[in-house]
C-alpha atoms as a PDB file:
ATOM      1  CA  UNK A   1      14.413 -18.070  12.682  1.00  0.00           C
ATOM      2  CA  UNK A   2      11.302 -16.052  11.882  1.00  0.00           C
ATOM      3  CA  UNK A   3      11.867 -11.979  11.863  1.00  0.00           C
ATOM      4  CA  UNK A   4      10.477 -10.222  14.108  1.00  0.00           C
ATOM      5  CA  UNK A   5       7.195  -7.533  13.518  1.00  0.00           C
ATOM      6  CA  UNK A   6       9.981  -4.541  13.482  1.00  0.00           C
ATOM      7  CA  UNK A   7      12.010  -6.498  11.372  1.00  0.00           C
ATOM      8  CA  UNK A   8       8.762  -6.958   9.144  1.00  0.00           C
ATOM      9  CA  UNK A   9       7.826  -3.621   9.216  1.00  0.00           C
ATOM     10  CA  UNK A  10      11.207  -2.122   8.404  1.00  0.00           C
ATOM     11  CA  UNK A  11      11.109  -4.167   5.174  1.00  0.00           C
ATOM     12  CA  UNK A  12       7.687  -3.587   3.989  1.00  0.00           C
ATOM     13  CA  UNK A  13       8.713   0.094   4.075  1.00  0.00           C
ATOM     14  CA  UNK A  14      11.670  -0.906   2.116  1.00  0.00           C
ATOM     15  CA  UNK A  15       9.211  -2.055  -0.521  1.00  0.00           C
ATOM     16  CA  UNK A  16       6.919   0.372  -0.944  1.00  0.00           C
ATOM     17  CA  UNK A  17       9.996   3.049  -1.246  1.00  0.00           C
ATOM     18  CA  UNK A  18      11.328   1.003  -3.624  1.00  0.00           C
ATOM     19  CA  UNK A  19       7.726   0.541  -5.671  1.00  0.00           C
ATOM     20  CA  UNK A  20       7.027   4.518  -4.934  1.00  0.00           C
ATOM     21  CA  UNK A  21      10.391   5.177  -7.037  1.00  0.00           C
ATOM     22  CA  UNK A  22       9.179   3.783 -10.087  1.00  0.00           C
ATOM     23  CA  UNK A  23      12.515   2.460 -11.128  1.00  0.00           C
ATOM     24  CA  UNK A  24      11.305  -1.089 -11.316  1.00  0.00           C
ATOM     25  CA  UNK A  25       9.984  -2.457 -14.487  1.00  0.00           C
ATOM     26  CA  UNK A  26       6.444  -4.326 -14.240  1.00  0.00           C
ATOM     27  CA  UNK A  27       7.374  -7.825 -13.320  1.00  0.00           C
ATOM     28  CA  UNK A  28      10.058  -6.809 -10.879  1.00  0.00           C
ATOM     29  CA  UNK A  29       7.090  -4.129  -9.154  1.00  0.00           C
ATOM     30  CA  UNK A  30       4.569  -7.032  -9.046  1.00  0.00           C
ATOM     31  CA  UNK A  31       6.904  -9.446  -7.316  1.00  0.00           C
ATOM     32  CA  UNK A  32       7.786  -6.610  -4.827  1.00  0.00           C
ATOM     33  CA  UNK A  33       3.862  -6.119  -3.912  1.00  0.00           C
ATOM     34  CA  UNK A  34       4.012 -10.005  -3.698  1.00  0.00           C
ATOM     35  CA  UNK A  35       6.184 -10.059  -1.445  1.00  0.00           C
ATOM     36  CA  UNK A  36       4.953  -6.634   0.433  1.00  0.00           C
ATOM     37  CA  UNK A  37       1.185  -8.563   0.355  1.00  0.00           C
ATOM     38  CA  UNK A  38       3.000 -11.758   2.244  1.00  0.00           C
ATOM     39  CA  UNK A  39       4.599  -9.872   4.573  1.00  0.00           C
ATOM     40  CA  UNK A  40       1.743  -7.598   5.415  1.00  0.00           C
ATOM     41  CA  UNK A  41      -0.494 -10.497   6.209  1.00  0.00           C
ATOM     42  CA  UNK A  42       2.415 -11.724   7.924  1.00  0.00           C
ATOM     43  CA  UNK A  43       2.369  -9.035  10.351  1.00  0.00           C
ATOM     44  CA  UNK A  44      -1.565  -8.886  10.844  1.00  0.00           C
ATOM     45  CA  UNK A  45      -0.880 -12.488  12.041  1.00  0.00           C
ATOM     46  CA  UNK A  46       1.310 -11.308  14.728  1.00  0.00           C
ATOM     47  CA  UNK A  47      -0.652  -8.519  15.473  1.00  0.00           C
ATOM     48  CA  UNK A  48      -3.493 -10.635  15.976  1.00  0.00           C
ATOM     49  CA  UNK A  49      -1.538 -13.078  18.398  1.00  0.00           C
ATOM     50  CA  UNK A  50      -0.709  -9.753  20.686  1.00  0.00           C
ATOM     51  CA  UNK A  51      -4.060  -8.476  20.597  1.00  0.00           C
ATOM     52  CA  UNK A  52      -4.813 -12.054  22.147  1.00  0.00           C
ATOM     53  CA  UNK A  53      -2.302 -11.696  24.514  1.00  0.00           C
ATOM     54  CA  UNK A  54      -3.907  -8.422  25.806  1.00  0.00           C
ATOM     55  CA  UNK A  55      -6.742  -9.938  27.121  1.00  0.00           C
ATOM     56  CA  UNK A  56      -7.280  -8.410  30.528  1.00  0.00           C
ATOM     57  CA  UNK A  57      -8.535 -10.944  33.778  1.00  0.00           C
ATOM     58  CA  UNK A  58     -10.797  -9.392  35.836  1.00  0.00           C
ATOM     59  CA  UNK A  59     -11.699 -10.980  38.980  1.00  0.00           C
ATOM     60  CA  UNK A  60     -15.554 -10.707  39.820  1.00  0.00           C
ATOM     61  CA  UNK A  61     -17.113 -12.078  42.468  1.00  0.00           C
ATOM     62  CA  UNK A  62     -14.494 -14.637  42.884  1.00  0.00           C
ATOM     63  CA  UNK A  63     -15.098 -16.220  39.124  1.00  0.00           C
ATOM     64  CA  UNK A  64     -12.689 -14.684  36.591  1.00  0.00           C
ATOM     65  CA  UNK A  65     -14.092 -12.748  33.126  1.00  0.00           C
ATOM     66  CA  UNK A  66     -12.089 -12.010  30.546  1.00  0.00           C
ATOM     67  CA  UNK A  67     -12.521  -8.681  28.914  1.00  0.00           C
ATOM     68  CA  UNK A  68     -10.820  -8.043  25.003  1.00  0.00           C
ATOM     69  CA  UNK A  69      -8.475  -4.628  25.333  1.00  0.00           C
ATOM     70  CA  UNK A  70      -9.787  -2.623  23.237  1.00  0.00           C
ATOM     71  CA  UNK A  71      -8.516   0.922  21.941  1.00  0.00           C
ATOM     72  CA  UNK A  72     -10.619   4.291  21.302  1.00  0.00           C
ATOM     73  CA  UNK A  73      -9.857   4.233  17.593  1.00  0.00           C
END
């Protein structure tokens, strides 16, 4: 079952505590930001999916537009 994007999250902050310790020799740090870099792309997959999902339907002159949600940032 995949994890979900808390899940994720919560363990790619795992990582980078772990990497901003410094007690991890080289090869053990550079499978960590492996594994931080998979899961981070990871989440910008799912991220991507919901900003899909918030597509708003507007209904204009009886034919339907869809407008992209988009933030202020």
């Amino acid at each position: 079952m995949a994890k979900s994007f808390e899940e994720q999250i919560e363990e790619l902050e795992q990582i980078v505590n772990q990497l901003e310790k410094g007690d991890l020799n080289l090869d053990d740090s550079v499978a960590k930001f492996e594994e931080g870099i998979k899961i981070s792309k990871e989440c910008n997959k799912i991220l991507e999916k919901a900003e899909k999902k918030i597509t708003i339907l507007v209904n204009q002159d009886n034919e339907l537009k869809e407008e992209n949600f988009e933030t202020d940032e």
